[in-house]
PDB file of N, CA and C in Angstrom:
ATOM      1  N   UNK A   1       9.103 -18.848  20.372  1.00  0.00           N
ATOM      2  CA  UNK A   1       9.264 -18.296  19.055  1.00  0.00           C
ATOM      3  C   UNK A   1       9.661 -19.446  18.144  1.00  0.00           C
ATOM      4  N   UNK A   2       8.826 -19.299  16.800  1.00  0.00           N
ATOM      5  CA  UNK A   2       9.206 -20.307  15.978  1.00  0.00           C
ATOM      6  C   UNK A   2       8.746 -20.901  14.887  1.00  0.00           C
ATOM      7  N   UNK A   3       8.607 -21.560  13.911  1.00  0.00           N
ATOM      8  CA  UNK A   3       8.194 -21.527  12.872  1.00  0.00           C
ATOM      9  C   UNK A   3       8.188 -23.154  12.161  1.00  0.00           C
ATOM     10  N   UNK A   4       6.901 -23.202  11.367  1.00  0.00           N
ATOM     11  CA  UNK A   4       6.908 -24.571  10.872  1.00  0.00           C
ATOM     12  C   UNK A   4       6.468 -24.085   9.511  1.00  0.00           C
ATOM     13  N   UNK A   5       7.098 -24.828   8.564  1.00  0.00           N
ATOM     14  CA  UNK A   5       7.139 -25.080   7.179  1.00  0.00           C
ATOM     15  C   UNK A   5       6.729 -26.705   6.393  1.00  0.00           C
ATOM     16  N   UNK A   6       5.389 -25.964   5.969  1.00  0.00           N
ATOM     17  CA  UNK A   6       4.739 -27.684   5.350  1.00  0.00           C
ATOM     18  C   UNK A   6       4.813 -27.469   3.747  1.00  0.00           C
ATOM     19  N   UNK A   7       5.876 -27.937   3.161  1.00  0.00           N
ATOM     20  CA  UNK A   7       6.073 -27.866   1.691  1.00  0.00           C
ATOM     21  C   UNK A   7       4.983 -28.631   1.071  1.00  0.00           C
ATOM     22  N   UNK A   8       4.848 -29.736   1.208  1.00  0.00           N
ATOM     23  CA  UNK A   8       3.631 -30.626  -0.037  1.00  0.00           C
ATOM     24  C   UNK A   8       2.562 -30.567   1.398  1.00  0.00           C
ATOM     25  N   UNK A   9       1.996 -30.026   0.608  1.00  0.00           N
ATOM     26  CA  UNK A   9       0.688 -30.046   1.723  1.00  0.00           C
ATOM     27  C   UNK A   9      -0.835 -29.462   0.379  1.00  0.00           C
ATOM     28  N   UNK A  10      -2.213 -30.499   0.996  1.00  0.00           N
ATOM     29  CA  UNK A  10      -3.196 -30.099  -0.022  1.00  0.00           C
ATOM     30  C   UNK A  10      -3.732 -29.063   1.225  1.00  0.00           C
ATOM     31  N   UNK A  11      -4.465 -28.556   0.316  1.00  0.00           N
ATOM     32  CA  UNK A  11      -5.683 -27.548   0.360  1.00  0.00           C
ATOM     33  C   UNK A  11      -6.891 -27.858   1.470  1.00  0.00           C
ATOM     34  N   UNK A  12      -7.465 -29.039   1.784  1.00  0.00           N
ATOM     35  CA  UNK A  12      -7.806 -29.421   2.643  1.00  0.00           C
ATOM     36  C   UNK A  12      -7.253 -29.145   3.975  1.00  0.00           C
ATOM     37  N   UNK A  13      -6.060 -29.830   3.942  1.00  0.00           N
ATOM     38  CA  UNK A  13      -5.107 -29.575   5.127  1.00  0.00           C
ATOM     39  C   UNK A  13      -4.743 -28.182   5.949  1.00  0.00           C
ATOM     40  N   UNK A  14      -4.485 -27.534   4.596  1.00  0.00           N
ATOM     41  CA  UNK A  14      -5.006 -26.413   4.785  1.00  0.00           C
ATOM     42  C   UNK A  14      -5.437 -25.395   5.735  1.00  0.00           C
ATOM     43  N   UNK A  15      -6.913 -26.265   5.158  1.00  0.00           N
ATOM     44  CA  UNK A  15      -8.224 -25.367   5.659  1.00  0.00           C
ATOM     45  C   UNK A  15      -8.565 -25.887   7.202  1.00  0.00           C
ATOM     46  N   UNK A  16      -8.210 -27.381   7.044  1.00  0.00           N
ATOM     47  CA  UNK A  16      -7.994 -27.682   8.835  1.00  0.00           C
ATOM     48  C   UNK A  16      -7.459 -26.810   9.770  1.00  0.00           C
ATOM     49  N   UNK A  17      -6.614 -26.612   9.428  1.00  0.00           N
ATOM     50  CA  UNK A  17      -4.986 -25.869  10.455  1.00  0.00           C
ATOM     51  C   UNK A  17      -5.529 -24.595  10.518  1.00  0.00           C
ATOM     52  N   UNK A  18      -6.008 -23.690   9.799  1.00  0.00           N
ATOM     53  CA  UNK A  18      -6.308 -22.894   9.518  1.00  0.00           C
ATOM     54  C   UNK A  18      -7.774 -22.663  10.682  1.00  0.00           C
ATOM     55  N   UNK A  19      -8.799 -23.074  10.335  1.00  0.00           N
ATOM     56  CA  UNK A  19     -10.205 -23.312  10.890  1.00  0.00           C
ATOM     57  C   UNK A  19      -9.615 -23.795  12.765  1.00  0.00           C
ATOM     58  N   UNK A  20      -8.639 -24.685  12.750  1.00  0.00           N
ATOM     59  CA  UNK A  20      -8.281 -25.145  14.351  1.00  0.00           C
ATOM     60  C   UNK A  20      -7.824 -23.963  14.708  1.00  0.00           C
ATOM     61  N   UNK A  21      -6.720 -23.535  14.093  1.00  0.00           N
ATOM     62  CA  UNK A  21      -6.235 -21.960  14.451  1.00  0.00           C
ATOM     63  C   UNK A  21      -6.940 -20.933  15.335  1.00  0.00           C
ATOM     64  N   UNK A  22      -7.853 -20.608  14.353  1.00  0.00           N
ATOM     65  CA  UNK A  22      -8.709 -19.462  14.265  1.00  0.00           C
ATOM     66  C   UNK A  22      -9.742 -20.100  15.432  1.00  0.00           C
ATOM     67  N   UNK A  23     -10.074 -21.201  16.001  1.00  0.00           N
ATOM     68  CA  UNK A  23     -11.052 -21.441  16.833  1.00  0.00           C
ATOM     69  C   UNK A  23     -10.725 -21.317  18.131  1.00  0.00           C
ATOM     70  N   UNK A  24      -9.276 -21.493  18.198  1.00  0.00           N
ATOM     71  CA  UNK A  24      -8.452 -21.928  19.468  1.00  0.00           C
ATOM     72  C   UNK A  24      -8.102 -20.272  19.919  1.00  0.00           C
ATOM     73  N   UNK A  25      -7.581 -19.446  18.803  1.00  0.00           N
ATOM     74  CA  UNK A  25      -7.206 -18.400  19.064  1.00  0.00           C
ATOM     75  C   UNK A  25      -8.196 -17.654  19.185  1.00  0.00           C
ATOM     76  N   UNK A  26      -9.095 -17.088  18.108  1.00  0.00           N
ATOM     77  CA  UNK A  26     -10.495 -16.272  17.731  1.00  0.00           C
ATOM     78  C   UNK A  26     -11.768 -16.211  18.484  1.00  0.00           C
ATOM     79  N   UNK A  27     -11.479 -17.169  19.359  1.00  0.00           N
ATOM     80  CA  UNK A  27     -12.956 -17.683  20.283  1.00  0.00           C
ATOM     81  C   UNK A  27     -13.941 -17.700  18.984  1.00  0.00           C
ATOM     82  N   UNK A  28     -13.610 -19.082  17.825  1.00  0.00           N
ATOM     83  CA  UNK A  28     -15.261 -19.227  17.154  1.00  0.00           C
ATOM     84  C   UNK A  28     -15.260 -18.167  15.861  1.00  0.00           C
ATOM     85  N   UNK A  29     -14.461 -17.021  16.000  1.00  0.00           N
ATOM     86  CA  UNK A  29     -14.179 -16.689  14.599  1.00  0.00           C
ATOM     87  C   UNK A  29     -13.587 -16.874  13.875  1.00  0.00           C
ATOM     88  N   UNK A  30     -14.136 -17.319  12.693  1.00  0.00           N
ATOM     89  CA  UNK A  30     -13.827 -17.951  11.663  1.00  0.00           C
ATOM     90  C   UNK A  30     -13.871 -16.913   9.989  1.00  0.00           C
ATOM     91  N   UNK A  31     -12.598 -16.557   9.543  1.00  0.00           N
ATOM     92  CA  UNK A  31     -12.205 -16.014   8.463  1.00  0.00           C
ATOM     93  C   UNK A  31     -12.066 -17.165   7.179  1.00  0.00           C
ATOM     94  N   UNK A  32     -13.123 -17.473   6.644  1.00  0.00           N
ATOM     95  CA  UNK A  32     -13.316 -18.226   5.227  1.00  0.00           C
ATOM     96  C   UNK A  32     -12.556 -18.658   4.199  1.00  0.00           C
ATOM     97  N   UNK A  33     -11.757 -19.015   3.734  1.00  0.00           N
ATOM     98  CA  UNK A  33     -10.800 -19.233   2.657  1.00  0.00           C
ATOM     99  C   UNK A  33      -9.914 -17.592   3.011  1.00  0.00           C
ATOM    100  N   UNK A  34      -9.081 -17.824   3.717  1.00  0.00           N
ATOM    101  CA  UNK A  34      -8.078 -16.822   3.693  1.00  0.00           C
ATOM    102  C   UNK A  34      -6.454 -17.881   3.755  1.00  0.00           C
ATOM    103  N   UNK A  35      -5.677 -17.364   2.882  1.00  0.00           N
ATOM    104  CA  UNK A  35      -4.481 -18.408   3.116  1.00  0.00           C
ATOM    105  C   UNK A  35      -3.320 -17.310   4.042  1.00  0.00           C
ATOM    106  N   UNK A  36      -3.705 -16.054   4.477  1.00  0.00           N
ATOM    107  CA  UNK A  36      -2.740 -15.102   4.994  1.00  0.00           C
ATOM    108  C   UNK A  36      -3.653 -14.552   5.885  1.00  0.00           C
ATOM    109  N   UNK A  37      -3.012 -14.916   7.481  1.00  0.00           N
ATOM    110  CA  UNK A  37      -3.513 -14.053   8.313  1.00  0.00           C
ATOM    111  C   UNK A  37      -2.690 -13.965   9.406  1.00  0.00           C
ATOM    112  N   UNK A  38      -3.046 -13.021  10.681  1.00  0.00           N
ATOM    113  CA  UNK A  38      -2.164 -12.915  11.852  1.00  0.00           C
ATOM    114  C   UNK A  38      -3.417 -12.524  12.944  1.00  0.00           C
ATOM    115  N   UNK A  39      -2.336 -13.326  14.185  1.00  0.00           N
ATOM    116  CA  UNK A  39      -3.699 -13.417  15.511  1.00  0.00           C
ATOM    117  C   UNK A  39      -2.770 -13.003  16.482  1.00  0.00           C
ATOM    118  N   UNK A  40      -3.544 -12.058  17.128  1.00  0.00           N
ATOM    119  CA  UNK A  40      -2.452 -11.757  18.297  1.00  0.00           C
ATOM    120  C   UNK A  40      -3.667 -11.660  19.515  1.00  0.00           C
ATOM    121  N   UNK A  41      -3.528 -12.415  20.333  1.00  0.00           N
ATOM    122  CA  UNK A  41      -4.592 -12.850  21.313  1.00  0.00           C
ATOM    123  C   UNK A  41      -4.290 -12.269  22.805  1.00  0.00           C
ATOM    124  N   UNK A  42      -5.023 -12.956  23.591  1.00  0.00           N
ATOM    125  CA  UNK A  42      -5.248 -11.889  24.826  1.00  0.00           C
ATOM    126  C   UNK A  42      -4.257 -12.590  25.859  1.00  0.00           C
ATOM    127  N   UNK A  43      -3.378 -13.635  25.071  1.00  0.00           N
ATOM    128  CA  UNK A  43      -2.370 -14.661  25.938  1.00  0.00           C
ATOM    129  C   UNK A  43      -0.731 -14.137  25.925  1.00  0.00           C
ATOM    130  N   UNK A  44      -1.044 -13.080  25.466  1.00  0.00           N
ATOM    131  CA  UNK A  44       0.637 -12.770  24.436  1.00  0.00           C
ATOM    132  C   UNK A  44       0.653 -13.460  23.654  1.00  0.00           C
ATOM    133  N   UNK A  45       0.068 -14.350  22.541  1.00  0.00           N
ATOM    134  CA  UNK A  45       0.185 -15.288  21.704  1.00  0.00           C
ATOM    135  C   UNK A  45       0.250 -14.393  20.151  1.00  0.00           C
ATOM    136  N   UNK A  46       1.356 -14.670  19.046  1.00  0.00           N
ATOM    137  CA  UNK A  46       1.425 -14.407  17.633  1.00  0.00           C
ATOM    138  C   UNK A  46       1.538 -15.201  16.867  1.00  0.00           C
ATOM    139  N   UNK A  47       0.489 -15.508  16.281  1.00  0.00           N
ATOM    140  CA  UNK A  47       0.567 -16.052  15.276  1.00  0.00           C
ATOM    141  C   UNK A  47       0.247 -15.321  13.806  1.00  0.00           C
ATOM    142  N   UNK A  48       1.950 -15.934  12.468  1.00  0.00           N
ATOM    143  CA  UNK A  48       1.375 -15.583  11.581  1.00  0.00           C
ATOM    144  C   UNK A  48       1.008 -16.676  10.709  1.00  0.00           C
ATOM    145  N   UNK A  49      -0.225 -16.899  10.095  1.00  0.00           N
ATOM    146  CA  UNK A  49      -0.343 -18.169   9.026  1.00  0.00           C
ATOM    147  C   UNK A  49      -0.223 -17.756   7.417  1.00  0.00           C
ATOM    148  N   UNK A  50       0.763 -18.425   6.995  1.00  0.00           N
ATOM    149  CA  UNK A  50       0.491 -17.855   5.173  1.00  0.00           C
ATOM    150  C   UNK A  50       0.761 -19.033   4.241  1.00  0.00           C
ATOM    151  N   UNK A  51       0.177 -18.997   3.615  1.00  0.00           N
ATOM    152  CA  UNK A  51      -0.072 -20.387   2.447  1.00  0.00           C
ATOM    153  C   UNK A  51       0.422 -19.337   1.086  1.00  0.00           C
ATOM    154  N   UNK A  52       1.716 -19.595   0.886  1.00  0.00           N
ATOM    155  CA  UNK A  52       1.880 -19.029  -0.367  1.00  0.00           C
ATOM    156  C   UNK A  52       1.552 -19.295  -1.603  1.00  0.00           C
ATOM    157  N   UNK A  53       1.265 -20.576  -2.007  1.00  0.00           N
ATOM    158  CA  UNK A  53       1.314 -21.849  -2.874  1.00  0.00           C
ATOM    159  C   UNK A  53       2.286 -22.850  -3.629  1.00  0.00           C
ATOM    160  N   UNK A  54       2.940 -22.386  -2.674  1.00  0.00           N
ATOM    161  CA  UNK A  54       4.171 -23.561  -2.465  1.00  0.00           C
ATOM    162  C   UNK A  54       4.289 -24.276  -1.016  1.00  0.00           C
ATOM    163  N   UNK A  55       4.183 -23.270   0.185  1.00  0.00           N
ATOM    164  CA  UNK A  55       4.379 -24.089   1.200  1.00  0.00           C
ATOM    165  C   UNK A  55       3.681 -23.117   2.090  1.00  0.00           C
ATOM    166  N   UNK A  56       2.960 -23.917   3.493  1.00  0.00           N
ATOM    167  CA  UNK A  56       2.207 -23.393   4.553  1.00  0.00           C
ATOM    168  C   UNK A  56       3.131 -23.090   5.642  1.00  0.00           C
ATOM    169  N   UNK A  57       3.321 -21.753   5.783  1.00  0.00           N
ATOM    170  CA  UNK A  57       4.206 -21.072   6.575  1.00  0.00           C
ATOM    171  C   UNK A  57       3.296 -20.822   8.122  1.00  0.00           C
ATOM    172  N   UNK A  58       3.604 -21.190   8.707  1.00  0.00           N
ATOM    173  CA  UNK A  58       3.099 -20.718  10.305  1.00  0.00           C
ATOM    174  C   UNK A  58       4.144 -20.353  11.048  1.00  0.00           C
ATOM    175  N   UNK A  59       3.981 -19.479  11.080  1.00  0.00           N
ATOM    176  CA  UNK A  59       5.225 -18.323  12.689  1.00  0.00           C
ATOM    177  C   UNK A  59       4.327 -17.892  14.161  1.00  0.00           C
ATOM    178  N   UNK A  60       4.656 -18.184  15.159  1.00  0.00           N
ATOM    179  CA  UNK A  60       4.169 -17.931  16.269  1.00  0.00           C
ATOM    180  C   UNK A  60       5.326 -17.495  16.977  1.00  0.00           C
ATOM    181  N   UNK A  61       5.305 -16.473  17.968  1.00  0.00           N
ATOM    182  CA  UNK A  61       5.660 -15.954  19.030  1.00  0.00           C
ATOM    183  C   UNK A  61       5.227 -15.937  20.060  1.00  0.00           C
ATOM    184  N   UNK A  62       5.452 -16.173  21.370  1.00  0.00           N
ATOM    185  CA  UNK A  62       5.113 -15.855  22.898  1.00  0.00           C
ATOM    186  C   UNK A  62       5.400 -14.828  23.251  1.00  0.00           C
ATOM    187  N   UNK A  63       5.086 -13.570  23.640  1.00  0.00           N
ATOM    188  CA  UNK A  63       5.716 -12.702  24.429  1.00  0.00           C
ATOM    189  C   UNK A  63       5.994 -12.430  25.980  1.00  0.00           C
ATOM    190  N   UNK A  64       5.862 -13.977  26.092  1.00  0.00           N
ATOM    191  CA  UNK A  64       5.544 -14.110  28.026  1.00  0.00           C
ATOM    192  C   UNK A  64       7.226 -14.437  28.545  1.00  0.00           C
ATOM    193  N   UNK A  65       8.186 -14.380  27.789  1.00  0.00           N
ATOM    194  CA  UNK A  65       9.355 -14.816  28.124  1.00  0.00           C
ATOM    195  C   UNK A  65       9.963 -13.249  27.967  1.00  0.00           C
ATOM    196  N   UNK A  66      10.479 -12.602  29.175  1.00  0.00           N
ATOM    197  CA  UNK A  66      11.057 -10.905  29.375  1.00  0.00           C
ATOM    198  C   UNK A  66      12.297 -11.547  29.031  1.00  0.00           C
ATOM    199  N   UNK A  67      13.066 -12.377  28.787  1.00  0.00           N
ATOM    200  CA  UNK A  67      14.197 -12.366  28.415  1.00  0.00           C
ATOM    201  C   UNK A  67      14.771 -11.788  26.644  1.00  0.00           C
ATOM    202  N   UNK A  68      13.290 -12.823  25.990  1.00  0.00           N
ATOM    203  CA  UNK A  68      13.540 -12.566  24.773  1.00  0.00           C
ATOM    204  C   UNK A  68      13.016 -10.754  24.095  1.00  0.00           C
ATOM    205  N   UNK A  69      11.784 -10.509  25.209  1.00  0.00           N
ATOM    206  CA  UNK A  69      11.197  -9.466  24.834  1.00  0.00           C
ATOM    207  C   UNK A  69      12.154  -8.440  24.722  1.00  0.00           C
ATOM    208  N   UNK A  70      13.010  -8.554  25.946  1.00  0.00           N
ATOM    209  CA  UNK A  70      14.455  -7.269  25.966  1.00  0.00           C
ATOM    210  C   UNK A  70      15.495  -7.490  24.846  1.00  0.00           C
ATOM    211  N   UNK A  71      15.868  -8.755  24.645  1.00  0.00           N
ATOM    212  CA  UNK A  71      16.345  -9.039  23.437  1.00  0.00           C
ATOM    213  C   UNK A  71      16.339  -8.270  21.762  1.00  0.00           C
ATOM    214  N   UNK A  72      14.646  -8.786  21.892  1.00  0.00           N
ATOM    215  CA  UNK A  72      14.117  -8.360  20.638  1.00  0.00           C
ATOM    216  C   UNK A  72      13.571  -6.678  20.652  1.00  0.00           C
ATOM    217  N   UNK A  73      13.244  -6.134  22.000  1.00  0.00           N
ATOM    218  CA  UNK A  73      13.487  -4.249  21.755  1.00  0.00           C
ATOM    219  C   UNK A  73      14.164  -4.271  21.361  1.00  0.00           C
ATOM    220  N   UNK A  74      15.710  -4.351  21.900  1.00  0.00           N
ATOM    221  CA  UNK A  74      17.196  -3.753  22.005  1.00  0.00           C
ATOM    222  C   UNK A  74      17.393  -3.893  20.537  1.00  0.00           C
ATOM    223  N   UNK A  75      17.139  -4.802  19.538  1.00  0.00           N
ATOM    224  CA  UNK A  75      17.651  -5.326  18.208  1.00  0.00           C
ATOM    225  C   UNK A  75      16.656  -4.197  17.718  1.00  0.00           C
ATOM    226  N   UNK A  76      15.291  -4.110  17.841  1.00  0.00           N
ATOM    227  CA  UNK A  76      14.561  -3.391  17.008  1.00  0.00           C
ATOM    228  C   UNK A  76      14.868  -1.701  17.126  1.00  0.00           C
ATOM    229  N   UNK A  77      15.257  -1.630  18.451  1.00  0.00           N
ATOM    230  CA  UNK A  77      15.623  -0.003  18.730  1.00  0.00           C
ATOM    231  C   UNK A  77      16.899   0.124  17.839  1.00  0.00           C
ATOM    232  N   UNK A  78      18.093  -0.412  18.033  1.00  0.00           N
ATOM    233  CA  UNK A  78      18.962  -0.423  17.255  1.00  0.00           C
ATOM    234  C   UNK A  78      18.466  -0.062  15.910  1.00  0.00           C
ATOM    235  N   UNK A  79      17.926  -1.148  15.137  1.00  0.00           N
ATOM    236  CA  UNK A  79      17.597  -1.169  13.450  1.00  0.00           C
ATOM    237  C   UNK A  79      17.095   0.325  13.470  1.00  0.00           C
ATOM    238  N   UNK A  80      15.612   0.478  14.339  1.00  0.00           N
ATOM    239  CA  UNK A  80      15.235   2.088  13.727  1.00  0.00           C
ATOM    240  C   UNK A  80      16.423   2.905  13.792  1.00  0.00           C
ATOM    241  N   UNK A  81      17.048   2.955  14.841  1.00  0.00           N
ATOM    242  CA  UNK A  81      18.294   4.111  15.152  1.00  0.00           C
ATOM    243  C   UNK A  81      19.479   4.239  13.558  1.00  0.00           C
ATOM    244  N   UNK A  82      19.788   3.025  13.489  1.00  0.00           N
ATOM    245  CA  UNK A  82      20.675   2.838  12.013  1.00  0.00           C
ATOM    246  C   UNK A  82      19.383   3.062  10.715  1.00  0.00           C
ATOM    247  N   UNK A  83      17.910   2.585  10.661  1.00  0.00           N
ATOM    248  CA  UNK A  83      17.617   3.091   9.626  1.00  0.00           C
ATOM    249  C   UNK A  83      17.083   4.689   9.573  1.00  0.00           C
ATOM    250  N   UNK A  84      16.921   5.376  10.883  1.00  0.00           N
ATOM    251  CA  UNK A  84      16.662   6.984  10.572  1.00  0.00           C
ATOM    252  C   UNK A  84      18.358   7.714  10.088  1.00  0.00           C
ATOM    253  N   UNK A  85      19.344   6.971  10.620  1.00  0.00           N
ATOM    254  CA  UNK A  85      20.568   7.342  10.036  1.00  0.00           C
ATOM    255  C   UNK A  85      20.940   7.505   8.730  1.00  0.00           C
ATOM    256  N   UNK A  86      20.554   6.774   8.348  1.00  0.00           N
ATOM    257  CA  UNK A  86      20.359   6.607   6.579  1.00  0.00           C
ATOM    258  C   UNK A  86      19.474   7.381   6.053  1.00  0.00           C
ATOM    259  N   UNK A  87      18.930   7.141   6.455  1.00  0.00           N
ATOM    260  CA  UNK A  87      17.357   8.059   5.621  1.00  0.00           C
ATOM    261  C   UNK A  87      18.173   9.720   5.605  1.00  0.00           C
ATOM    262  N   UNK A  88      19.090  10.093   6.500  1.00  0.00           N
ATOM    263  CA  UNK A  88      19.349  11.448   6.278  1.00  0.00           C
ATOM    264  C   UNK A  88      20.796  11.714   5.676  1.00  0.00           C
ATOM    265  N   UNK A  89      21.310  10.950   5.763  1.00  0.00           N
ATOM    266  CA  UNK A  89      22.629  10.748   4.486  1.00  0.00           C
ATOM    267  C   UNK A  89      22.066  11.343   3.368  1.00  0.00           C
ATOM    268  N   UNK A  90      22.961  11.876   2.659  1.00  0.00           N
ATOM    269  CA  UNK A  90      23.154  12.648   1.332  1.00  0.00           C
ATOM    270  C   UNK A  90      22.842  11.631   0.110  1.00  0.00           C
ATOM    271  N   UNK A  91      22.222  11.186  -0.739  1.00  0.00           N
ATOM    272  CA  UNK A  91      21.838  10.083  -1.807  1.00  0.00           C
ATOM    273  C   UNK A  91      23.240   9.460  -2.376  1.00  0.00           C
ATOM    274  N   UNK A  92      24.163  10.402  -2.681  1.00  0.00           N
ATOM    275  CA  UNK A  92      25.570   9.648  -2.905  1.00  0.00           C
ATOM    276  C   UNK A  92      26.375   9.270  -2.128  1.00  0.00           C
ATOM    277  N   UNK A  93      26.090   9.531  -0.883  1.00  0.00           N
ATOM    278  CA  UNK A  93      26.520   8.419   0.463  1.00  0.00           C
ATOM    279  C   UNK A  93      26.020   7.495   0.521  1.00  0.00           C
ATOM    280  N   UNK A  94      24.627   7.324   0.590  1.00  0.00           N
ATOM    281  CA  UNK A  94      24.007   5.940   0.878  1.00  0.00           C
ATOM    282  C   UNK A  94      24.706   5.174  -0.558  1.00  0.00           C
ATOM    283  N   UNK A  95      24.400   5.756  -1.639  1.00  0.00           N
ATOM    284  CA  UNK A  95      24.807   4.740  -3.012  1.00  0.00           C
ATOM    285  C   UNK A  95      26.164   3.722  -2.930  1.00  0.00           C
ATOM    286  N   UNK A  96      26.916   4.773  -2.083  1.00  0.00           N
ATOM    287  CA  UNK A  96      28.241   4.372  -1.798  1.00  0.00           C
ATOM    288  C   UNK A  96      27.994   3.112  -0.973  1.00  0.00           C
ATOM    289  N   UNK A  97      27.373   3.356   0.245  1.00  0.00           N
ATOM    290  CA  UNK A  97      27.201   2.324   1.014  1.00  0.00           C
ATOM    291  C   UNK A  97      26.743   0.633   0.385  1.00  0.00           C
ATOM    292  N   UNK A  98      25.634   1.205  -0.352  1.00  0.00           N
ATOM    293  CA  UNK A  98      25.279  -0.379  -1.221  1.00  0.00           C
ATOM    294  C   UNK A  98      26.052  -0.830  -1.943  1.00  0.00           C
TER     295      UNK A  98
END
């Protein structure tokens, strides 16, 4: 799990990272001038790529490590559990809360 951030970066560069991406992951498919996409492959592999126009964000995940996978349920089961909690609070409870 992890993430790289390319602040000054051209458009070219880009389209490299992007095009290697998509060849390595996609087997050969290739999505055209897109600066936002996500690949989730047949390796457990995630990747997200986004070119905001300030900086080229790439996030990838493995899901081949059961340590982190139990990790990251347990956190996500939690969050839904606390956000269906809320959702049924009375509107001047939650207000209170923020």
């Amino acid at each position: 799990m992890g993430e790289y951030v390319f602040k000054e970066i051209n458009h070219e560069t880009i389209n490299k990272i992007s095009n290697l991406l998509q060849k390595k992951y996609l087997d050969d498919i290739l999505i055209e001038g897109t600066d936002d996409f996500y690949i989730e492959n047949k390796d457990n592999t995630i990747i997200y790529f986004s070119y905001t126009g300030f900086a080229l964000i790439l996030r990838y995940y493995c899901r081949k490590d059961t340590q982190i996978n139990n990790i990251l349920e347990e956190y996500y089961t939690e969050m839904r559990t606390t956000s269906g909690d809320i959702k049924n609070e009375h509107p001047d409870e939650l207000y209170d809360k923020l």
